[in-house]
N, C-alpha and C. Protein backbone atom coordinates (compact mmCIF):
# COMPACT_ATOMS: atom_id res chain seq x y z
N UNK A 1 -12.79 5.39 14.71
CA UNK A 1 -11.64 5.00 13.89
C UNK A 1 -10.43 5.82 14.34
N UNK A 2 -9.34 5.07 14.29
CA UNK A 2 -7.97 5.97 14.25
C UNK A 2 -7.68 7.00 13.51
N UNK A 3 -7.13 8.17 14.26
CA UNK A 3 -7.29 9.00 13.75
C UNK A 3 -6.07 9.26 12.45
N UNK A 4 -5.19 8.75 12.45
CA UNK A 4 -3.96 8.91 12.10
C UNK A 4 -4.73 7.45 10.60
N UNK A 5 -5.50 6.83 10.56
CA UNK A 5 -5.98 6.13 9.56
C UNK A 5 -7.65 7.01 9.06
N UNK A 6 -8.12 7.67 9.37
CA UNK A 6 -9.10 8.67 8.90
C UNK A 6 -7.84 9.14 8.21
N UNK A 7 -7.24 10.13 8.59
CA UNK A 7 -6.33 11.30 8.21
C UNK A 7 -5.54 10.19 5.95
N UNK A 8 -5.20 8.76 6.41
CA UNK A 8 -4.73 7.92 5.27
C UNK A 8 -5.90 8.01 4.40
N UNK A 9 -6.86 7.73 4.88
CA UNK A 9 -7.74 7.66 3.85
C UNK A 9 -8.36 9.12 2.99
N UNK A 10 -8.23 10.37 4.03
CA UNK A 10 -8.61 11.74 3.07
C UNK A 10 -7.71 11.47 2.32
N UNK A 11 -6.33 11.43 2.52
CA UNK A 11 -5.06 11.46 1.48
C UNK A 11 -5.14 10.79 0.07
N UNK A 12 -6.13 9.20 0.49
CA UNK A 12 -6.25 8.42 -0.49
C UNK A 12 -7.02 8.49 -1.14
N UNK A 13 -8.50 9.33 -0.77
CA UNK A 13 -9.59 9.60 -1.35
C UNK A 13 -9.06 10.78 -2.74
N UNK A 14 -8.38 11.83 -2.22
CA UNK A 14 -7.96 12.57 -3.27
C UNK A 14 -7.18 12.00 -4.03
N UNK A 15 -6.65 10.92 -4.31
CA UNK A 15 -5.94 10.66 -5.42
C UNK A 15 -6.58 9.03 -5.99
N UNK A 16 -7.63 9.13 -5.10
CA UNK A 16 -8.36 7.54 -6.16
C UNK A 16 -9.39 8.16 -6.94
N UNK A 17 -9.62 7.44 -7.79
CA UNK A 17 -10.27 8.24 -8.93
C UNK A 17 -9.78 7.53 -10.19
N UNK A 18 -10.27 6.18 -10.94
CA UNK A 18 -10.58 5.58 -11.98
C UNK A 18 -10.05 6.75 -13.56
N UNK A 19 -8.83 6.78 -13.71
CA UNK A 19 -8.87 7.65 -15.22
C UNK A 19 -8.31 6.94 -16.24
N UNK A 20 -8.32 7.23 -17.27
CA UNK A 20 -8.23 6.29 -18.94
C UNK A 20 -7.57 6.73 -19.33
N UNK A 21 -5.91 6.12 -19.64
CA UNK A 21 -4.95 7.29 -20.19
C UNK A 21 -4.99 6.60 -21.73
N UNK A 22 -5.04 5.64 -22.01
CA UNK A 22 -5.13 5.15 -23.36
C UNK A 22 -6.25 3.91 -24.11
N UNK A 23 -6.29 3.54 -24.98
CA UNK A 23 -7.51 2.55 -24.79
C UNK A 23 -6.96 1.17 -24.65
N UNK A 24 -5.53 1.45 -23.60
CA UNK A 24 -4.85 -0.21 -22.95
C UNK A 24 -4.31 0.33 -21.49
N UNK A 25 -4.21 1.21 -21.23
CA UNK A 25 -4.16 1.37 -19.70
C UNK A 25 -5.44 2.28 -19.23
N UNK A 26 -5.32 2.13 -17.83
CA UNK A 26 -6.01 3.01 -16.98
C UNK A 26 -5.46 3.62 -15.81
N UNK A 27 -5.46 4.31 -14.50
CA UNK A 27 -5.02 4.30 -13.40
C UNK A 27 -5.74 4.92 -12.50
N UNK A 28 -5.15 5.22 -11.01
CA UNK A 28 -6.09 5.80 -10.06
C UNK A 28 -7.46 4.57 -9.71
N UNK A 29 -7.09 3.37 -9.80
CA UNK A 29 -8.61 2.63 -9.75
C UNK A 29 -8.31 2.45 -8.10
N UNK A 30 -6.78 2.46 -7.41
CA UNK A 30 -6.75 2.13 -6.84
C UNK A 30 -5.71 3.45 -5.82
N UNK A 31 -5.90 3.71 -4.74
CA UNK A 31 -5.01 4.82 -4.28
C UNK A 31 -4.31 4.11 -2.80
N UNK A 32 -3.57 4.44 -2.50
CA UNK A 32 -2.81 4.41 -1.12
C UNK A 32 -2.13 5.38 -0.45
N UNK A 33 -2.25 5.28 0.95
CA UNK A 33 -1.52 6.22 2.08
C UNK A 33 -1.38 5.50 2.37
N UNK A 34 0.17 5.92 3.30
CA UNK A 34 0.99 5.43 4.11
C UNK A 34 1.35 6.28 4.86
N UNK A 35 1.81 5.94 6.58
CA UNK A 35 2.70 7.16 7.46
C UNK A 35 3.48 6.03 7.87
N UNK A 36 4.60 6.64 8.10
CA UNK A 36 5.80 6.17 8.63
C UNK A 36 6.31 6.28 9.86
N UNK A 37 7.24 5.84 9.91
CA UNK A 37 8.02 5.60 11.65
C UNK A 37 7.85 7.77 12.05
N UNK A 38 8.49 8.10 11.54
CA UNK A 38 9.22 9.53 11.55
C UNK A 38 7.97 10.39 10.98
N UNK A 39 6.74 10.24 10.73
CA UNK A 39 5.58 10.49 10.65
C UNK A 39 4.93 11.22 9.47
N UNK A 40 6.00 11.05 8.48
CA UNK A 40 5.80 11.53 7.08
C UNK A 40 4.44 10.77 6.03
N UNK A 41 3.53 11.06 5.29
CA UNK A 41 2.49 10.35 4.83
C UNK A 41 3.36 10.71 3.51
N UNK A 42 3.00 9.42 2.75
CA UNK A 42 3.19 9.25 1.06
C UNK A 42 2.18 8.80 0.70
N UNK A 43 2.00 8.70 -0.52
CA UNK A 43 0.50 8.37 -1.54
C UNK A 43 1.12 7.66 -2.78
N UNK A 44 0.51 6.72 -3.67
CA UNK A 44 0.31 6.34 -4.82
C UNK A 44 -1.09 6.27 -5.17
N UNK A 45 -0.64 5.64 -6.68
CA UNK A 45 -1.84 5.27 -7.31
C UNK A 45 -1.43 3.72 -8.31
N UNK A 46 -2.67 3.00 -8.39
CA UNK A 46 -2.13 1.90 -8.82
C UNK A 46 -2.34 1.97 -10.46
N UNK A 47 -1.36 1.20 -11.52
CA UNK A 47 -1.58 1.09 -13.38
C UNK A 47 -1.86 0.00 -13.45
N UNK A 48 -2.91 0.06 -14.60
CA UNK A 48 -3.62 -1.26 -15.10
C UNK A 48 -3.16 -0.98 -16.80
N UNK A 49 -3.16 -2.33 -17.20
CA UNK A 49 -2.96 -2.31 -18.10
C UNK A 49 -3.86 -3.94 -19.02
N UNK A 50 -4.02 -3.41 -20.68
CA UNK A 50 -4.72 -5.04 -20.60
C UNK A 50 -3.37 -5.64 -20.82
N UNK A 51 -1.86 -5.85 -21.08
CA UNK A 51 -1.35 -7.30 -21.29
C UNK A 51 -0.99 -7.22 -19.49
N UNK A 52 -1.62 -6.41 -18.61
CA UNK A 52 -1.19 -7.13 -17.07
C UNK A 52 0.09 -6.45 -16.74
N UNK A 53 0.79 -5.27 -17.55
CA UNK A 53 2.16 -4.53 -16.66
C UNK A 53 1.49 -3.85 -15.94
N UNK A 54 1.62 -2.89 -14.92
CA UNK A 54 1.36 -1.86 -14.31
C UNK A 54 2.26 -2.11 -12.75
N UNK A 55 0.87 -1.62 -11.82
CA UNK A 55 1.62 -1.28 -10.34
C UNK A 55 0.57 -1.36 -9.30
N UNK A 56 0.44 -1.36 -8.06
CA UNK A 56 -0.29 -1.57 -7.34
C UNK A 56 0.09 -0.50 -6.63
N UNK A 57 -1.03 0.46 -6.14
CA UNK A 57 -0.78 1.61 -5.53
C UNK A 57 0.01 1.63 -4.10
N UNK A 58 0.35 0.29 -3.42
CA UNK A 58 1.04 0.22 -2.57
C UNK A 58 2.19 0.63 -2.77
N UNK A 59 3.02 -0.54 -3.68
CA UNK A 59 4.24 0.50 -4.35
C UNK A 59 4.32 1.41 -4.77
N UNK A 60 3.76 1.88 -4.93
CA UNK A 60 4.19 3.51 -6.05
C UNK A 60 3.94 4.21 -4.38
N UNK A 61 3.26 4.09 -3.57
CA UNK A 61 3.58 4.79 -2.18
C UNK A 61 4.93 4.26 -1.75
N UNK A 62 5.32 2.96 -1.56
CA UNK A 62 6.44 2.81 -0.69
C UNK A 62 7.55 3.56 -1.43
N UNK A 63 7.36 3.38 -3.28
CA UNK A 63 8.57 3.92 -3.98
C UNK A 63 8.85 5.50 -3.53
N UNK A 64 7.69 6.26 -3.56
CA UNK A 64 8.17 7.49 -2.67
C UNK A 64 8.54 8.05 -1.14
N UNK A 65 8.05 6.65 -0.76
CA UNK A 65 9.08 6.48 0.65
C UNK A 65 10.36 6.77 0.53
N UNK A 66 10.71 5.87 -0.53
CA UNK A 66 11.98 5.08 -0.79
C UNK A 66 12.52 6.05 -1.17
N UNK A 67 12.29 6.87 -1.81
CA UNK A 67 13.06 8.13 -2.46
C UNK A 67 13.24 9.09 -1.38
N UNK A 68 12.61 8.71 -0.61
CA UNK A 68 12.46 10.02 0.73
C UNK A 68 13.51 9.41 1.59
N UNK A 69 14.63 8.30 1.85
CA UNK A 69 15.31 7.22 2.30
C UNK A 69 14.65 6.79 3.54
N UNK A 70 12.91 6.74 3.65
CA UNK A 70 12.50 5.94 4.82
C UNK A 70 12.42 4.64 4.19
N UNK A 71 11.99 3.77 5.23
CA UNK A 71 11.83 2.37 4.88
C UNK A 71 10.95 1.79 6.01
N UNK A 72 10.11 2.45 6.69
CA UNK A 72 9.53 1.86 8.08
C UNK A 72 8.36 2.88 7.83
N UNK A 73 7.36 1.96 7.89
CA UNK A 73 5.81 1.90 7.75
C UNK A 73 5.33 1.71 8.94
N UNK A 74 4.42 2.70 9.66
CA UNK A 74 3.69 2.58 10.69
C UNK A 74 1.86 2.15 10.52
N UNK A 75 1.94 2.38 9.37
CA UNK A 75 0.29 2.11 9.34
C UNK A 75 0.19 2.71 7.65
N UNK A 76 -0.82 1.78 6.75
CA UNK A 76 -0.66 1.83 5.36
C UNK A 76 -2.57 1.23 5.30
N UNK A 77 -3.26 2.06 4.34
CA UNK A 77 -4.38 1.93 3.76
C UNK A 77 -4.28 1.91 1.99
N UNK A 78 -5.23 1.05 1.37
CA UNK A 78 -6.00 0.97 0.25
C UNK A 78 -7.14 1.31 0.10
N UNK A 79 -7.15 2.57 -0.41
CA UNK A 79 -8.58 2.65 -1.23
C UNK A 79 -9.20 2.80 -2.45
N UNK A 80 -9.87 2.02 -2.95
CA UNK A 80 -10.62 2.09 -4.17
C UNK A 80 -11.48 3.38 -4.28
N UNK A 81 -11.37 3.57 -5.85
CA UNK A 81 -12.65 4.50 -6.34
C UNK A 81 -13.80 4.34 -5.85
N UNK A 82 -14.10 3.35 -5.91
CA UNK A 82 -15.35 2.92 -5.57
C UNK A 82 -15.85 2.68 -4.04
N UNK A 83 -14.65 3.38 -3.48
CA UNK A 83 -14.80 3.69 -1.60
C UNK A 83 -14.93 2.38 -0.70
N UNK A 84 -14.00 1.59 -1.53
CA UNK A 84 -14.04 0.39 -0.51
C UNK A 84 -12.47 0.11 0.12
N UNK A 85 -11.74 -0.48 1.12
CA UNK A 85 -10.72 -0.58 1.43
C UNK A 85 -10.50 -2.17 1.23
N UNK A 86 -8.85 -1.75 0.64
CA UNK A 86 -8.18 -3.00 -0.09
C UNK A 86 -7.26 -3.51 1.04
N UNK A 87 -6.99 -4.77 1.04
CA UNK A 87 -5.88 -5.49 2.13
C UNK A 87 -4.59 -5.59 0.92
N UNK A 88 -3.53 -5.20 1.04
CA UNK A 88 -3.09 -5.41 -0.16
C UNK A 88 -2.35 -7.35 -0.50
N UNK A 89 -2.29 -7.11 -1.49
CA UNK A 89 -2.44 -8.52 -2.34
C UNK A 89 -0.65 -8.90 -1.89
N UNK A 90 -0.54 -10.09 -2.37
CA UNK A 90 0.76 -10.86 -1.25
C UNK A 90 2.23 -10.13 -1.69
N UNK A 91 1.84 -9.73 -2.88
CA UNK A 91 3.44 -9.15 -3.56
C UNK A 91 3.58 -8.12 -2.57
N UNK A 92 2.52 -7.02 -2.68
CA UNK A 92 2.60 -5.87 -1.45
C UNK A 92 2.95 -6.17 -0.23
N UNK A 93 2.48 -6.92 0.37
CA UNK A 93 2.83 -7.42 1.65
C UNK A 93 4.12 -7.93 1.80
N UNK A 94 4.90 -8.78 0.55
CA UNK A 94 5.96 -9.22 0.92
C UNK A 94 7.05 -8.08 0.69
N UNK A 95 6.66 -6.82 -0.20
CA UNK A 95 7.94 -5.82 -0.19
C UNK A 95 7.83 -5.23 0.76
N UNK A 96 6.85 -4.74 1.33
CA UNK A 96 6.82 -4.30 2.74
C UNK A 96 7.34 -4.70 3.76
N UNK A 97 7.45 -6.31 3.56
CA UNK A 97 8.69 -6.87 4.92
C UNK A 97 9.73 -6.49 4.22
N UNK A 98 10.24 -6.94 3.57
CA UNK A 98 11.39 -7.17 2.99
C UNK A 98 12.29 -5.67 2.92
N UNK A 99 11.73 -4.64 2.96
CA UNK A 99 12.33 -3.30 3.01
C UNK A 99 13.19 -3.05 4.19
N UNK A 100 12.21 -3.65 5.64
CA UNK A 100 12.47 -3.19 6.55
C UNK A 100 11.94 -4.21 7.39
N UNK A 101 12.48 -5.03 8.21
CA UNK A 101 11.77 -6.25 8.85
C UNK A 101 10.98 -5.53 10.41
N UNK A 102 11.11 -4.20 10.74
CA UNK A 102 10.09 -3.71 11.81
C UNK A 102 8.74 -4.02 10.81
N UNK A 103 9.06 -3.43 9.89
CA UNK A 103 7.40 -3.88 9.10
C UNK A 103 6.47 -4.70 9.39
N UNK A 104 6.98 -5.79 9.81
CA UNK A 104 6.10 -6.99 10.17
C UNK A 104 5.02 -6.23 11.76
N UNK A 105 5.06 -5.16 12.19
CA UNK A 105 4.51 -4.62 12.74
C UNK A 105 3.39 -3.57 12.62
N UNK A 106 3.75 -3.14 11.04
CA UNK A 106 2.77 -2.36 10.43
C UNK A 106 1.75 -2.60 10.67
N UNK A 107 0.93 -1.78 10.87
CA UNK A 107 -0.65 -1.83 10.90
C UNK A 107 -1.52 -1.65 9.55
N UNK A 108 -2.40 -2.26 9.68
CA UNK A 108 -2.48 -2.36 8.09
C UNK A 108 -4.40 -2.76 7.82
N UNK A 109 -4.95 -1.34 7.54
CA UNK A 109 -6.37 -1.57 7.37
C UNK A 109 -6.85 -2.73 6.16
N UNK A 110 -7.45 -3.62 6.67
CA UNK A 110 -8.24 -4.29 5.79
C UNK A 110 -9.24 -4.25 5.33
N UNK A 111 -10.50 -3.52 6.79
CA UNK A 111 -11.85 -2.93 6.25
C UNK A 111 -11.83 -1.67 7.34
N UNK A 112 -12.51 -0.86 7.33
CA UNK A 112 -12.80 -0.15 7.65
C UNK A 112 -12.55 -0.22 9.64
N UNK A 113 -13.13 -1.29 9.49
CA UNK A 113 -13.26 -1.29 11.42
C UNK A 113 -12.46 -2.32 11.30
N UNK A 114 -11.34 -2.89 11.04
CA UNK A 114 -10.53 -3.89 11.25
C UNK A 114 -9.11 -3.58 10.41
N UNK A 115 -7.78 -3.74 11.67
CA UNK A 115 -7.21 -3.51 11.20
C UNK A 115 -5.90 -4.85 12.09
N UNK A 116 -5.09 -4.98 11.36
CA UNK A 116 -4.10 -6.16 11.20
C UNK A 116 -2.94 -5.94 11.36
N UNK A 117 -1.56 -6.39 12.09
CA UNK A 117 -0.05 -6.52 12.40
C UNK A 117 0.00 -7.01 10.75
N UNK A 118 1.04 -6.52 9.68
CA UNK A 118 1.64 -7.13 8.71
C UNK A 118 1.81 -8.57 8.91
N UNK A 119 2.45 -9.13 10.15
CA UNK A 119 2.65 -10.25 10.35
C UNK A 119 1.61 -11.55 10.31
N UNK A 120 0.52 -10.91 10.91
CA UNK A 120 -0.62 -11.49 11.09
C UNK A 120 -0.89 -11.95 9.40
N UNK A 121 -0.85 -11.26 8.66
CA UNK A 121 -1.51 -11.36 7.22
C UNK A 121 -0.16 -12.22 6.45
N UNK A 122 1.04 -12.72 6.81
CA UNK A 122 1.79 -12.99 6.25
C UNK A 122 2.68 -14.89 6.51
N UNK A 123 2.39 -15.71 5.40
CA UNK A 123 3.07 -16.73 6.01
C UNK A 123 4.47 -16.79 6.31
N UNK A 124 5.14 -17.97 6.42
CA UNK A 124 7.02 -18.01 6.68
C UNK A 124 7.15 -17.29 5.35
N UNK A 125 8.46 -16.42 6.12
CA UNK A 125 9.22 -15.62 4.82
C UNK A 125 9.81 -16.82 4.04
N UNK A 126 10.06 -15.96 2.96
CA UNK A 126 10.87 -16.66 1.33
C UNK A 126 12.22 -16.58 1.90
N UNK A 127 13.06 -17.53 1.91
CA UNK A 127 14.15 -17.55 2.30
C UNK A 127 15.26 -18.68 1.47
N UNK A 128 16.24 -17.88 0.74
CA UNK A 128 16.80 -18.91 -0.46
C UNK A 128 17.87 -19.38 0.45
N UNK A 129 18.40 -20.47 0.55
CA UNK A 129 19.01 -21.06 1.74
C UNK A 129 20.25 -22.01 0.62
N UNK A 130 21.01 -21.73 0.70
CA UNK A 130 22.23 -23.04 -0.25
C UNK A 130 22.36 -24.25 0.71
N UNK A 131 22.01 -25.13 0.05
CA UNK A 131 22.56 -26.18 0.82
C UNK A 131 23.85 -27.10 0.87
């Protein structure tokens, strides 16, 4: 495995971890690393909630990108508590272009021994067009 995606996943392992903050949310079910162009790693964790608000640990990593003023993703992992790796779901994928259109280059673990161009995982962009 890549080493620079071993290295995402220790990051992600320490902060996944399933916890119960009330008896309507939860968090940590889901964790993420990310490294960037300029070679900085960020982390989230994803919120569940039962009426369905929360976050997907992708964002809450890119949001501390974002605060850091990067915007270029070189390679981004999901991992579950339960030690499995997540592809992230289409909303993730589409803020990830949309930040920064090198993105569509990101590398982006789906399982363990397989890993994917952003682009590859993504249909035609959303594009609001006036006519």
């Amino acid at each position: 495995m890549d080493k620079d995606f071993e290295k995402l996943i220790v990051e992600a392992k320490k902060i996944a971890g399933k916890k119960v903050l009330t008896e309507y949310a939860t968090c940590g079910h889901v964790a993420c690393a990310l490294l960037t162009k300029k070679g900085n790693i960020y982390t989230g964790i994803s919120v569940e909630s039962k009426c369905n608000l929360g976050n997907c640990a992708e964002s809450a990593a890119i949001n501390e990108m974002l605060k850091n003023s990067e915007t270029e993703i070189e390679k981004i992992v999901a991992y579950s508590a339960k030690g499995l790796i997540y592809s992230p779901c289409g909303k993730c994928r589409e803020l990830i272009r949309m930040i920064n259109q090198r993105n569509l280059k990101t590398k982006v673990m789906v399982k363990e021994d397989k890993i994917i161009e952003l682009e590859k995982l993504l249909p035609e962009i959303f594009i609001s067009k006036k006519e």
